[in-house]
Protein backbone atom coordinates (compact mmCIF):
# COMPACT_ATOMS: atom_id res chain seq x y z
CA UNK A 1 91.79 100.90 303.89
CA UNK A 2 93.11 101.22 300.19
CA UNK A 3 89.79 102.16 299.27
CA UNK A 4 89.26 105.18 301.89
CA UNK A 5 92.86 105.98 301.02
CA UNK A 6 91.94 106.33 297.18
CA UNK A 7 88.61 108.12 297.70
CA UNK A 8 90.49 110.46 299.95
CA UNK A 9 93.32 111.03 297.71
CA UNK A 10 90.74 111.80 294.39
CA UNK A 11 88.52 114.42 296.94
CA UNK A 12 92.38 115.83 297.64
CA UNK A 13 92.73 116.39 294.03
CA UNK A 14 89.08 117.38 292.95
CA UNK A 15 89.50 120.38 295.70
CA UNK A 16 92.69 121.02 294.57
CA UNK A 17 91.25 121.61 290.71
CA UNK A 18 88.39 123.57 291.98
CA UNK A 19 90.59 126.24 293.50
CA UNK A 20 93.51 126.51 291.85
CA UNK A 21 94.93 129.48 291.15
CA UNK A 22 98.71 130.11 289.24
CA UNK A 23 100.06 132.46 288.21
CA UNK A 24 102.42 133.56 285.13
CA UNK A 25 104.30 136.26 283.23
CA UNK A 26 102.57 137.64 280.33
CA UNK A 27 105.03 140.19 279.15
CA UNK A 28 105.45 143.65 279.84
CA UNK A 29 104.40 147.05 278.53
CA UNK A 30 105.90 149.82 276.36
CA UNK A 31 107.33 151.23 279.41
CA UNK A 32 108.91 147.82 280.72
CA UNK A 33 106.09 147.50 283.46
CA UNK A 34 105.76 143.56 283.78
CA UNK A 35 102.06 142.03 283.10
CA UNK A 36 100.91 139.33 284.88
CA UNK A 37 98.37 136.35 284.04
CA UNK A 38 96.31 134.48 286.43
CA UNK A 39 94.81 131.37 286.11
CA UNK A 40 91.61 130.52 287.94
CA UNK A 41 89.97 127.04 287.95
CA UNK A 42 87.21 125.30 289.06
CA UNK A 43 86.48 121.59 287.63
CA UNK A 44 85.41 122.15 283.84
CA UNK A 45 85.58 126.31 284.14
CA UNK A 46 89.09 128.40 283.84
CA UNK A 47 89.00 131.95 283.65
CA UNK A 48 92.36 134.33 282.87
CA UNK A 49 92.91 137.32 284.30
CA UNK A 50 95.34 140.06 283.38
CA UNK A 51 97.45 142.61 286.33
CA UNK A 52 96.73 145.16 282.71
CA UNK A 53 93.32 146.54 282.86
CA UNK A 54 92.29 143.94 285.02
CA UNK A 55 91.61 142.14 281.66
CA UNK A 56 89.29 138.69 281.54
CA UNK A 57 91.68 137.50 279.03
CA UNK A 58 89.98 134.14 278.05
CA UNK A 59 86.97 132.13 279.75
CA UNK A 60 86.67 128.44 278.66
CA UNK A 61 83.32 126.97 279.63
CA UNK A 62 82.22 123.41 278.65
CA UNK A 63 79.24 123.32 275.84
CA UNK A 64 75.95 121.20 276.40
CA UNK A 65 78.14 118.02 275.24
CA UNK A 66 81.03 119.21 277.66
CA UNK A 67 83.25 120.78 275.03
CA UNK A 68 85.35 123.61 276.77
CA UNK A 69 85.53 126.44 274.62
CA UNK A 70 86.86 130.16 275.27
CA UNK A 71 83.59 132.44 274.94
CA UNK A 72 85.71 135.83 275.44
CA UNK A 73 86.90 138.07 272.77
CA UNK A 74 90.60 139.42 272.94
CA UNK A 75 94.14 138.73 272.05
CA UNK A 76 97.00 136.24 273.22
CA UNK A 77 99.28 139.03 273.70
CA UNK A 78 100.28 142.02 275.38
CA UNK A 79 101.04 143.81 272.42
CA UNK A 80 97.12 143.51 271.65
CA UNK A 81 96.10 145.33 275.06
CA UNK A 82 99.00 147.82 275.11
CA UNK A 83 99.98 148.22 272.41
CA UNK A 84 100.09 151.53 269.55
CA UNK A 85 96.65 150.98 269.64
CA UNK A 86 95.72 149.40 273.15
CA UNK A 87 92.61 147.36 273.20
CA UNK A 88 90.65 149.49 271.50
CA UNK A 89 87.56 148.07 272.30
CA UNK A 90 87.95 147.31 275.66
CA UNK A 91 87.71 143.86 275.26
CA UNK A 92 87.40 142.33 279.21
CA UNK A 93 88.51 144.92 280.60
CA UNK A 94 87.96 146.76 284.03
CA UNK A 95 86.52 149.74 283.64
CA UNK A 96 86.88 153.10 285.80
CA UNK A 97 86.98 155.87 287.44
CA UNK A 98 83.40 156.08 285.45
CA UNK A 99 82.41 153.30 283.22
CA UNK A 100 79.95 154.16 280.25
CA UNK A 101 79.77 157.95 278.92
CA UNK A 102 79.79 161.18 280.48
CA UNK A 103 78.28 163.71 278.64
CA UNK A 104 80.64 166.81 277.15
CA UNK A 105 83.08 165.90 279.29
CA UNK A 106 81.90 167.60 282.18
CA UNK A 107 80.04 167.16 285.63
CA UNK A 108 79.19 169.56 288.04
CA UNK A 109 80.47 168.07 291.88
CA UNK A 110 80.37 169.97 294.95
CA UNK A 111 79.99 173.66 293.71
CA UNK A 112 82.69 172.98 291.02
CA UNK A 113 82.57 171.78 287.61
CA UNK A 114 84.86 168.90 286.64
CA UNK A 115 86.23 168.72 283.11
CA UNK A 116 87.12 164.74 281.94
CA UNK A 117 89.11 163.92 278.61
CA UNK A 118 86.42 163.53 275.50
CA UNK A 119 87.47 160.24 274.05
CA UNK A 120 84.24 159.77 271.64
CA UNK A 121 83.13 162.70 270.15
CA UNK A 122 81.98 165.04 273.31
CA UNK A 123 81.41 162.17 275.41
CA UNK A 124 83.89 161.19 277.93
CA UNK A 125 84.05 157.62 277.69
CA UNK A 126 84.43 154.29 280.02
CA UNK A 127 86.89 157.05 282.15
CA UNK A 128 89.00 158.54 279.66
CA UNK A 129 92.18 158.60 277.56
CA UNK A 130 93.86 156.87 280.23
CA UNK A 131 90.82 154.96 282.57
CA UNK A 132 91.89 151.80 284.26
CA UNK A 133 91.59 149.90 281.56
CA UNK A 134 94.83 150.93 280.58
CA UNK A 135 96.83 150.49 283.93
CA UNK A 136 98.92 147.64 285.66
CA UNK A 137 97.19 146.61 289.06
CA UNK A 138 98.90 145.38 291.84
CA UNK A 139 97.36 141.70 292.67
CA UNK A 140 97.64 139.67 295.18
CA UNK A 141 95.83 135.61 295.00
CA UNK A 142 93.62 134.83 297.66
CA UNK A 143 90.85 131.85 297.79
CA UNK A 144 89.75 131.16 294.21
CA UNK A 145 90.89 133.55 293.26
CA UNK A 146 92.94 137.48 292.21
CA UNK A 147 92.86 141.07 294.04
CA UNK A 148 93.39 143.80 291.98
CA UNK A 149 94.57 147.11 293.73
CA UNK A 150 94.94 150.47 292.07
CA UNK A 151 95.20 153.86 292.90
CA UNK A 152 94.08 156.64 291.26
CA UNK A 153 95.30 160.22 292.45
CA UNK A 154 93.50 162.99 293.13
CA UNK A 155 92.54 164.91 289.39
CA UNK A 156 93.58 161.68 287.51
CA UNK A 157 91.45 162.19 284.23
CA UNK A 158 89.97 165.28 285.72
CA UNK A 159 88.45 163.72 288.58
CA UNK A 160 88.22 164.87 292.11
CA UNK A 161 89.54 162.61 294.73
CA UNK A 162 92.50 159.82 295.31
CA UNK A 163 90.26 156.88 294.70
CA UNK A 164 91.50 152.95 295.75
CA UNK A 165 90.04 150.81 293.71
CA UNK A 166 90.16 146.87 294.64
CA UNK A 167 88.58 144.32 292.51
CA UNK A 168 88.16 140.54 293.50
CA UNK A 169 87.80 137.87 290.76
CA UNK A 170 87.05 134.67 292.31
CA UNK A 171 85.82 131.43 290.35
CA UNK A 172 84.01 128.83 292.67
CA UNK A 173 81.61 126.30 291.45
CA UNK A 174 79.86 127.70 288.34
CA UNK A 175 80.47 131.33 288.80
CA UNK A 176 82.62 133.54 288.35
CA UNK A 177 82.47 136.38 290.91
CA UNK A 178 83.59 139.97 290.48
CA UNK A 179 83.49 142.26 293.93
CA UNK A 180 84.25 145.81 293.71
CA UNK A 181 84.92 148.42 296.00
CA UNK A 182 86.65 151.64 296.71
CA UNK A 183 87.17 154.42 299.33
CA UNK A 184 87.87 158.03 298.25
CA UNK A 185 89.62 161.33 300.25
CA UNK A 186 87.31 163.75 298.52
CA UNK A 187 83.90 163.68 296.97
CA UNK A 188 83.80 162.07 293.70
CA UNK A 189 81.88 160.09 291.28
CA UNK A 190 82.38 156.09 290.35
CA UNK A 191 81.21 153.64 287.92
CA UNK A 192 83.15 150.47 288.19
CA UNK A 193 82.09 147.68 284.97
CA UNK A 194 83.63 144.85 283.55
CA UNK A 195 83.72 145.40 279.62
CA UNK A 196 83.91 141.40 278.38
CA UNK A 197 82.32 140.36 275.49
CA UNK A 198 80.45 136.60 274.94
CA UNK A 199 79.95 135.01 272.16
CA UNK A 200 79.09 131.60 273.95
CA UNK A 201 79.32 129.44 270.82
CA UNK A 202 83.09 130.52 271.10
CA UNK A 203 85.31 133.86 270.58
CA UNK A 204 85.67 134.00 266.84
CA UNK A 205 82.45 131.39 266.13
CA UNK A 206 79.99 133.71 264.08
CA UNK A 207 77.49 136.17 265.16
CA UNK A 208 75.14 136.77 268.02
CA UNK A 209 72.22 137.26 266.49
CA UNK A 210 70.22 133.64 267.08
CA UNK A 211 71.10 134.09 270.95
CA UNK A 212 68.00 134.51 273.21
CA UNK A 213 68.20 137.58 276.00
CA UNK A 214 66.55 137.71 278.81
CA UNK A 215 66.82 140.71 280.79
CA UNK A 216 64.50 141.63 283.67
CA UNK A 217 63.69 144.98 282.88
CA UNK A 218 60.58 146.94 281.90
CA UNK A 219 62.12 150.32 281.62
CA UNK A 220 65.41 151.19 279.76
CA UNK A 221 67.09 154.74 278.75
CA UNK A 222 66.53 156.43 275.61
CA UNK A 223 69.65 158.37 274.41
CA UNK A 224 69.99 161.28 272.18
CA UNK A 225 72.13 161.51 269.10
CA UNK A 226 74.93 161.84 271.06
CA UNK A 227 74.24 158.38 273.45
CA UNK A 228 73.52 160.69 276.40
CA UNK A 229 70.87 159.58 278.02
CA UNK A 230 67.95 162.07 277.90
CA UNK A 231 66.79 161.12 280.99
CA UNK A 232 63.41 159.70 280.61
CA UNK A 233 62.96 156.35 282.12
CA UNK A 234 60.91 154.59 278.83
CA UNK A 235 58.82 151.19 278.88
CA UNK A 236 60.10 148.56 276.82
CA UNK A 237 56.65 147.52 276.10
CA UNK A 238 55.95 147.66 272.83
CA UNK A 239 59.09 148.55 271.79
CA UNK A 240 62.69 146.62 270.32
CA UNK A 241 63.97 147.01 273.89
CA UNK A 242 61.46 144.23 275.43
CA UNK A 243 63.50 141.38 276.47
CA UNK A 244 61.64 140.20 279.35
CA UNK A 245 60.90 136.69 277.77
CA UNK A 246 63.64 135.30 275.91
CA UNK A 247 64.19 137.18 272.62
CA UNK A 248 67.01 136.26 269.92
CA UNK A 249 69.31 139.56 269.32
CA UNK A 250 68.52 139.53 265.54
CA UNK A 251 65.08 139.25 265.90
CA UNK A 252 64.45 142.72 265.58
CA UNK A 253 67.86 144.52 266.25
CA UNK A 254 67.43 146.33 262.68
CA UNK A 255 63.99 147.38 262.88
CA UNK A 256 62.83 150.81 261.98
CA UNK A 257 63.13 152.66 265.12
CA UNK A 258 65.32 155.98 266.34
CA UNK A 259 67.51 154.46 269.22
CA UNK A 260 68.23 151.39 267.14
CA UNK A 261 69.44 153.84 264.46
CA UNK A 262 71.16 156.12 266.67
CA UNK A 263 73.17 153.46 268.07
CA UNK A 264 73.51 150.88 265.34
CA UNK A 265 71.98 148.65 267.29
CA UNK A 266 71.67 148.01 270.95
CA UNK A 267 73.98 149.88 272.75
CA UNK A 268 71.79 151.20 276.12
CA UNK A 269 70.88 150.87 279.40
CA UNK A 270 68.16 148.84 280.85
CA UNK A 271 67.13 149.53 284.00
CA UNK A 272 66.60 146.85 285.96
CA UNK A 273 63.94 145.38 288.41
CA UNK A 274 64.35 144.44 292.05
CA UNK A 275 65.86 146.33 294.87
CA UNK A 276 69.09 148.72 294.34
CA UNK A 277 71.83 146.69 296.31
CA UNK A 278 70.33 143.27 295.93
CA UNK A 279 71.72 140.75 294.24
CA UNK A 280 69.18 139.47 291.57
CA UNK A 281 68.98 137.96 288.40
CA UNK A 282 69.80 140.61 285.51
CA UNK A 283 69.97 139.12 282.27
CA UNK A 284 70.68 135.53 280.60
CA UNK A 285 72.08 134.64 277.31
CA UNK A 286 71.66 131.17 275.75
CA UNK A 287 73.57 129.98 272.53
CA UNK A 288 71.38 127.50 270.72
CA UNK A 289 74.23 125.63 268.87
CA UNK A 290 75.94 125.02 272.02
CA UNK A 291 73.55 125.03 274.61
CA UNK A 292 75.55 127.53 277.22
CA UNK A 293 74.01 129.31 279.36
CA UNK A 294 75.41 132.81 281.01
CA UNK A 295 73.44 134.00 284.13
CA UNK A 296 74.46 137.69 284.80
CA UNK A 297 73.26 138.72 288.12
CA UNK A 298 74.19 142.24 289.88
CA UNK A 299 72.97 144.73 292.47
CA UNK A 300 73.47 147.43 290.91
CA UNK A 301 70.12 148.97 289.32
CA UNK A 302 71.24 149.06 285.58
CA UNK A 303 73.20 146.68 282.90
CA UNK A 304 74.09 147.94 279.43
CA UNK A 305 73.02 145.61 276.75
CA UNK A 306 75.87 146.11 273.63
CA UNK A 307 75.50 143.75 270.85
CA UNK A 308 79.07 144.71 269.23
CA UNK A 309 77.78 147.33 267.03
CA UNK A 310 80.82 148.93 266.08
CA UNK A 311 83.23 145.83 265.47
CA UNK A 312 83.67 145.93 261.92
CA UNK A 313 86.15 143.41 260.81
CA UNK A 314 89.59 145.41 261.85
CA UNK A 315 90.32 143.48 264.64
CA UNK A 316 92.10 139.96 264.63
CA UNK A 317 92.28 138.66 268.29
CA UNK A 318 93.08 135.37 269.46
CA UNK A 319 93.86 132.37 267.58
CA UNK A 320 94.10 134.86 264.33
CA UNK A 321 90.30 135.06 264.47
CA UNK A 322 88.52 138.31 262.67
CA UNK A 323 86.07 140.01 265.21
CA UNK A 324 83.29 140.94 262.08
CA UNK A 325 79.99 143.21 263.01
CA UNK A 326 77.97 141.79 265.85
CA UNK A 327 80.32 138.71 266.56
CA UNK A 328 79.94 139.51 270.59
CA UNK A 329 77.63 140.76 273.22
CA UNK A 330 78.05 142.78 276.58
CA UNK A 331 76.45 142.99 279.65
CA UNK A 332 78.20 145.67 281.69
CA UNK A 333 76.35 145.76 285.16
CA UNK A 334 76.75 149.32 286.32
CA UNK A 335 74.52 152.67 287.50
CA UNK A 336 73.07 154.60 284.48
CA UNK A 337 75.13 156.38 282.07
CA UNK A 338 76.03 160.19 283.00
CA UNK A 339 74.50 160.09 286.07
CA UNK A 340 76.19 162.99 287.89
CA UNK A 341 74.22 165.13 285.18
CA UNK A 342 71.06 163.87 286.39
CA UNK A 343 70.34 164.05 289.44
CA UNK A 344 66.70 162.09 289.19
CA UNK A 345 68.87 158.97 288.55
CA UNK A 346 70.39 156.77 291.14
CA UNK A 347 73.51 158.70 292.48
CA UNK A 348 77.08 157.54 291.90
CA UNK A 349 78.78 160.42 294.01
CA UNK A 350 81.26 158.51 297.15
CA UNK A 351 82.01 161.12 299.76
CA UNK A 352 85.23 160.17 302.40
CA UNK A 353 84.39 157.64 305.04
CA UNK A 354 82.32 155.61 302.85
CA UNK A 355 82.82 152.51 300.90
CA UNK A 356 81.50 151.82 296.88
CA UNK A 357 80.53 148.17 296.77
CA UNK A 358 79.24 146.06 294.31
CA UNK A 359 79.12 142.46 293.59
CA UNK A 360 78.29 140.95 289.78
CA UNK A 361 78.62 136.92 289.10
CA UNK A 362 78.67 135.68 286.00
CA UNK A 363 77.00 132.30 286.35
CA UNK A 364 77.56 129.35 283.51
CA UNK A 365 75.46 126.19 282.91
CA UNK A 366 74.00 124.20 279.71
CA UNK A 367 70.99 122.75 278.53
């Protein structure tokens, strides 16, 4: 009887650890708007999540050896994500109404042409001046896990529609799960991303550039000067852009080609194989030094492949560590950059009545 009494009291506590969510104040805004922190859990795995920008704040995951460290850039404040100069690199980050770039700013919808805040140059970028990145969701836990409301009203960047956006993080087993979806009371366009960047050898740890890629794609998006997509659909084959057997990122990330040098780097769209709207295998990362593993899988047809081009050295995030050139990676699952100006790639408009849905999982293991 003590026995069955002590095995049922350790199975009691094991499913206790593998769903266990808290929550906790993380400060507040300029404007006095309190900030939330949740804390998801499941055995080894804890993932963070911010009510501001929907933020995956830190991500500890245990190495080959089962040494948990955090393998997401950011800060360990608020002041960091919003403050005089809120996270200016989105660092895990929701991203909406339209993640990625939009192309001078504008996007014909409906017989009208919409005009969006340029934020980079012409481009209009991961939603504009003010996308969700920057705003306090309402949350709510549920199993495993955080909702994340928000609403966005009708013209909000220059968009058309009141769009409700809800976003469900939910950690169970080795994954971490994001579900997205959103209704509309006009036509508009959407392009909901998480923006978190992985360095699995830990946030702050070095560069990227011995990680192998993977990603399951033999056609990707050239971009023009501007990183607009031009709209040709271009084999990898042959090309810097072939990751479909496991290639490190520095192997040949500064070779002598146009879209490396347009975009420093890798900074595109691949897009990827399988059906639109099943989930499949997108890309994997492995970090030799530690052995982790990330498994990104989506069903959304593209994932932007950004190997921190543009960090330079300005940033200190958490733990007073120095975010230097090409110290992180992203893989932001999403439909192809300025799609509503081209109209031969997958379509991102949501008219009333329907329902945006999309499901990514971030998937960790070792070896």
């Amino acid at each position: 009887m003590r026995v069955f009494t002590l095995v049922l009291a350790l199975l009691t506590i094991v499913g206790e650890i593998e769903g266990q969510v808290t929550k906790d104040s993380f400060g507040k805004t300029a404007d006095g708007t309190p900030v939330d922190i949740y804390t998801l859990k499941s055995g080894p795995i804890e993932a963070r999540i911010l009510t501001y920008g929907g933020i995956i704040q830190s991500l500890k995951i245990p190495d080959k050896s089962g040494k948990s460290a955090d393998v997401v850039l950011g800060f360990d404040s608020i002041d960091g994500y919003a403050g005089v100069k809120p996270n200016p690199a989105y660092f895990g980050a929701l991203i909406g109404r339209y993640g990625n770039r939009i192309g001078g700013g504008k996007f014909a919808l409906g017989g009208h042409t919409w005009h969006t805040p340029v934020n980079e140059g012409v481009n209009t970028l991961h939603g504009g001046t003010q996308g969700f990145d920057k705003r306090v969701w309402k949350a709510r836990e549920i199993p495993h896990g955080v909702e994340l409301t928000l609403v966005s009203p009708d013209g909000d960047q220059g968009f058309p529609g009141t769009l409700t956006a809800v976003v469900r993080y939910t950690l169970a087993g080795k994954e971490l799960k994001i579900d997205y979806s959103a209704t509309t009371d006009k036509d508009t366009v959407v392009n909901l991303t998480n923006h978190s960047y992985f360095n699995l050898a830990g946030q702050g740890k070095g560069d990227i550039l011995q990680n192998q890629v993977k990603i399951n794609a033999s056609r990707y998006t050239p971009v023009d000067e501007h990183l607009i997509p031009t709209g040709e659909l271009a084999p990898v084959e042959g090309t810097p852009f072939d990751f479909r057997k496991p290639t490190a990122v520095g192997a040949r990330i500064n070779d002598d080609h146009e879209q490396l040098k347009r975009a420093k780097g890798y900074d595109h769209n691949w897009v990827l194989e399988g059906g639109r709207g099943t989930l499949r295998e997108a890309a994997e990362v492995y970090e030799p030094s530690s052995g982790r593993v990330l498994t990104v899988l989506t069903d959304q047809p593209g994932v932007q492949f950004y190997t921190g081009n543009f960090l330079d050295g300005t940033i200190t995030g958490k733990e007073g560590k120095v975010y230097g050139h090409r110290t992180a990676l992203c893989l932001e699952t999403q439909h192809f950059p300025d799609s509503p100006n081209h109209p031969a790639f997958p379509s991102t408009e949501l008219k009333p009545g329907e329902t945006y849905h999309t499901v990514t999982v971030f998937r960790f293991s070792a070896r």
